[in-house]
C-alpha atoms as a PDB file:
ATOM      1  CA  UNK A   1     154.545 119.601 186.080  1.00  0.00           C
ATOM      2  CA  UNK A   2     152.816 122.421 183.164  1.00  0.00           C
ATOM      3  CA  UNK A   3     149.072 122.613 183.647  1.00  0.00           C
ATOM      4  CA  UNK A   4     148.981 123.026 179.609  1.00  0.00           C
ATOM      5  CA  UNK A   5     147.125 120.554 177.626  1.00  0.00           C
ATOM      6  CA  UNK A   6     150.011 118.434 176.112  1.00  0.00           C
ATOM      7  CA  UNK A   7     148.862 116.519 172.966  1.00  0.00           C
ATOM      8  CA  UNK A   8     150.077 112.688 173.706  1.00  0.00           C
ATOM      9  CA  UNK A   9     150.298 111.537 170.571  1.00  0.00           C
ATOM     10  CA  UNK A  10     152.876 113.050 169.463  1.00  0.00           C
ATOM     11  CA  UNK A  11     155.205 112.354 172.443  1.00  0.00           C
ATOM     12  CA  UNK A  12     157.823 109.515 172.111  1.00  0.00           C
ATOM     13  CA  UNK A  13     157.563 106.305 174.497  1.00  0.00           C
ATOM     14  CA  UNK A  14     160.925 104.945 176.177  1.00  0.00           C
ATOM     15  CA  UNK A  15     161.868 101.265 177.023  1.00  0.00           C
ATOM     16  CA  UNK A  16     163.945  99.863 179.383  1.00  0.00           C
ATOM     17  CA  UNK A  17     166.489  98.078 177.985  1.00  0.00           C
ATOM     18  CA  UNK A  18     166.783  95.914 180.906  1.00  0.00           C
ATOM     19  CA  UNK A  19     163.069  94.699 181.980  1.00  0.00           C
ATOM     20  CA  UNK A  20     161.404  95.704 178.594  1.00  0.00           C
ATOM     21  CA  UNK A  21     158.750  98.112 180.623  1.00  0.00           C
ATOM     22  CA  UNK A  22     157.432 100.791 178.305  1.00  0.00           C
ATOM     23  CA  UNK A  23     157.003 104.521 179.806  1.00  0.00           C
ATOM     24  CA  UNK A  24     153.742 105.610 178.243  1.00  0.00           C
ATOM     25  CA  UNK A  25     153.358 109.557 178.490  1.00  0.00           C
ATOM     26  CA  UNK A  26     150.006 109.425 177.749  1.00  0.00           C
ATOM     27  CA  UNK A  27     149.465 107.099 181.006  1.00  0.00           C
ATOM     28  CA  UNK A  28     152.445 108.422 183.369  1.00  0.00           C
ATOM     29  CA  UNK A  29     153.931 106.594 185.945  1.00  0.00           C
ATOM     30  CA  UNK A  30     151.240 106.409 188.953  1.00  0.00           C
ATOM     31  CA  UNK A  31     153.512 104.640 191.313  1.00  0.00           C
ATOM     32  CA  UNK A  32     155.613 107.734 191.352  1.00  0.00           C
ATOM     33  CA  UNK A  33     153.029 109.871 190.876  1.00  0.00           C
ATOM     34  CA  UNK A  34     153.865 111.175 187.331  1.00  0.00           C
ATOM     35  CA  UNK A  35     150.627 112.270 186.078  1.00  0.00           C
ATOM     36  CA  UNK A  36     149.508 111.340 182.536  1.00  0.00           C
ATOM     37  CA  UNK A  37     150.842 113.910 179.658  1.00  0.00           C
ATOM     38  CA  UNK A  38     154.473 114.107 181.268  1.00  0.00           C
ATOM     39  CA  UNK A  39     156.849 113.856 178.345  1.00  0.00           C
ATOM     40  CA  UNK A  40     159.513 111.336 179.085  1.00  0.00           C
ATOM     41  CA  UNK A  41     162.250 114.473 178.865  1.00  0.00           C
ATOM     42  CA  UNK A  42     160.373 116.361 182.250  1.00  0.00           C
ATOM     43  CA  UNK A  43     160.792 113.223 184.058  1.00  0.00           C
ATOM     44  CA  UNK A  44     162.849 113.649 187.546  1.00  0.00           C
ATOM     45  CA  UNK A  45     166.144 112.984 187.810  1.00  0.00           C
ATOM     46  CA  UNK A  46     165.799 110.555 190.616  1.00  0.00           C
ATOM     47  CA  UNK A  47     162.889 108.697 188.835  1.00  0.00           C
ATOM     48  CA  UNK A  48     163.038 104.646 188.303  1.00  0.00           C
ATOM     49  CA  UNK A  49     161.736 102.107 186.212  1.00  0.00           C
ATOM     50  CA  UNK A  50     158.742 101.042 188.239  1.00  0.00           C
ATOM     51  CA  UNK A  51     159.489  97.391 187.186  1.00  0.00           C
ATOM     52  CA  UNK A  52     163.508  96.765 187.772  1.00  0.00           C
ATOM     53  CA  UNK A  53     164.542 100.082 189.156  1.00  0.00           C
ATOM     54  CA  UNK A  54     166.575 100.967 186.592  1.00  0.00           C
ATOM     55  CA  UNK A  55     167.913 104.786 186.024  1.00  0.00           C
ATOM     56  CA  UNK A  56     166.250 106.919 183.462  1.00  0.00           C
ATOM     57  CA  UNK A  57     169.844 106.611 181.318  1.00  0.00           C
ATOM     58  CA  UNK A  58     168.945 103.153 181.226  1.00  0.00           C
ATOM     59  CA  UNK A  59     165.675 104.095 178.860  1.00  0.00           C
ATOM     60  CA  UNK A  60     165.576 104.151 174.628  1.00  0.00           C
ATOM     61  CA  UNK A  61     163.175 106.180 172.639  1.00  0.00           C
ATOM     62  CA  UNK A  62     160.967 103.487 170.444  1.00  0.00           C
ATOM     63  CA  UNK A  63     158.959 106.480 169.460  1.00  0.00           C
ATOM     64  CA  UNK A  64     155.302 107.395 169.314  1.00  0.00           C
ATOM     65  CA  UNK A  65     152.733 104.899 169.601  1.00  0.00           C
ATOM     66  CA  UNK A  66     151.040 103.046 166.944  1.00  0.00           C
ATOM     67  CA  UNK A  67     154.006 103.968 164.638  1.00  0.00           C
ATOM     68  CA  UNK A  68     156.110 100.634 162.913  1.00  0.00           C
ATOM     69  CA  UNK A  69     158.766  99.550 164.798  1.00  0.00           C
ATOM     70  CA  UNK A  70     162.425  99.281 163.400  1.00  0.00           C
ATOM     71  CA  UNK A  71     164.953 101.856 162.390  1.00  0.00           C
ATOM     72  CA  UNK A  72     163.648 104.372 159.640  1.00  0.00           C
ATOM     73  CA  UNK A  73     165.940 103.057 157.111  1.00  0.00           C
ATOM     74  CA  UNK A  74     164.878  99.851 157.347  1.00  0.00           C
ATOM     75  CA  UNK A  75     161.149 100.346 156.577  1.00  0.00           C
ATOM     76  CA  UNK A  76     161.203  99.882 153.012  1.00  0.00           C
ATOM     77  CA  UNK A  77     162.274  95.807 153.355  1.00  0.00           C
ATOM     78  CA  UNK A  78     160.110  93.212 153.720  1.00  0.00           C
ATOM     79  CA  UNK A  79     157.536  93.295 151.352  1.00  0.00           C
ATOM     80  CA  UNK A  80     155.717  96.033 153.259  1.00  0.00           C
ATOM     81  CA  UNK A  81     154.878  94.235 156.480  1.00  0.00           C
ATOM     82  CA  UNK A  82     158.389  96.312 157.930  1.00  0.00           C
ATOM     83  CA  UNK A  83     155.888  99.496 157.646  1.00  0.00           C
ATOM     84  CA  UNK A  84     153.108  98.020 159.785  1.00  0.00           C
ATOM     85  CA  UNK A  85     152.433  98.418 163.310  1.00  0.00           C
ATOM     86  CA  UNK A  86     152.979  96.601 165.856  1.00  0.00           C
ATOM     87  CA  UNK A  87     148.812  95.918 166.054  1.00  0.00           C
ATOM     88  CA  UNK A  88     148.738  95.247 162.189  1.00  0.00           C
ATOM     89  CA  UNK A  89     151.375  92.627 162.448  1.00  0.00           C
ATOM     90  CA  UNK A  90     149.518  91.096 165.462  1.00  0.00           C
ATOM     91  CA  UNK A  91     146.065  91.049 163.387  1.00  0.00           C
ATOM     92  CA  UNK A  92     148.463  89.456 160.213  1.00  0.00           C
ATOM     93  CA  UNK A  93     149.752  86.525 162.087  1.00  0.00           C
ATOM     94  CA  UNK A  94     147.041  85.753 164.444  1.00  0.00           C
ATOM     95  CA  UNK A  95     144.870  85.729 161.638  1.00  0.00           C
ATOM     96  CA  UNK A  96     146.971  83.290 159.736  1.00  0.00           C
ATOM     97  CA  UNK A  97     147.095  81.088 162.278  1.00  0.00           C
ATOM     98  CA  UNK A  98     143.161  81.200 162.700  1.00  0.00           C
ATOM     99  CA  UNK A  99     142.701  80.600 159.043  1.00  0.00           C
ATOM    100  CA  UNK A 100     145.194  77.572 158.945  1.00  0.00           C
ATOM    101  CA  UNK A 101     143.695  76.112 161.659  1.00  0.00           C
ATOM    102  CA  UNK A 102     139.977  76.424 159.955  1.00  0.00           C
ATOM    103  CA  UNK A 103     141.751  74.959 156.761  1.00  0.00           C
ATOM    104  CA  UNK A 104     143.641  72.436 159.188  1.00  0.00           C
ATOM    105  CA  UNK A 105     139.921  71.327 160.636  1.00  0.00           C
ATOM    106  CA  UNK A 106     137.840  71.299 157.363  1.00  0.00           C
ATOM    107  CA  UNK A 107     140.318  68.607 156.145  1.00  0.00           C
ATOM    108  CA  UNK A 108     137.680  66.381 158.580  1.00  0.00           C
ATOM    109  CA  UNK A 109     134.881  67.169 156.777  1.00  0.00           C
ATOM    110  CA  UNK A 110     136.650  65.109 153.788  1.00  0.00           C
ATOM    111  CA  UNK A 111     135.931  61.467 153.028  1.00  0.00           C
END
């Protein structure tokens, strides 16, 4: 592998379509020694999913990280939660659940 600084954030993650496991270039692969910076695309030939084993043809790009999930045409749907990310969806529903339950208990404090 280059010994050039490689900026991570701009380098796409892959998923296996079979286990779900999500090749992070910014963390590599330390079971097979892949160190962290290694762009999907300079991966080995003969490298597996760490999880199932799977080939590298068995990976899809899903892009960089922290960007919305979905296909690019699709973004525009949904009232604007289809441009969130993944962590801004998480925060939405969580935090609709906490403030249901909140409403859910103060219905105790009524008599």
């Amino acid at each position: 592998m280059s010994e050039q600084a490689v900026d991570t954030n701009v380098l796409d993650r892959h998923e296996c379509r079979a286990c779900g496991y999500v090749y992070e270039p910014s963390k590599g692969d330390s079971k097979s020694d892949i160190v962290p910076g290694t762009p999907f695309a300079e991966l080995p030939l003969i490298w597996r999913c760490p999880v199932c084993g799977a080939k590298k043809n068995a990976f899809t790009n899903i892009g960089p990280e922290g960007t919305a999930s979905g296909f690019q045409e699709n973004l525009g749907y949904g009232l604007g939660v289809n441009k969130m990310t993944p962590g801004q969806k998480n925060i939405l529903i969580f935090g609709a659940l906490a403030l249901a339950f909140l409403f859910f208990m103060s219905l105790y404090g009524l008599r």
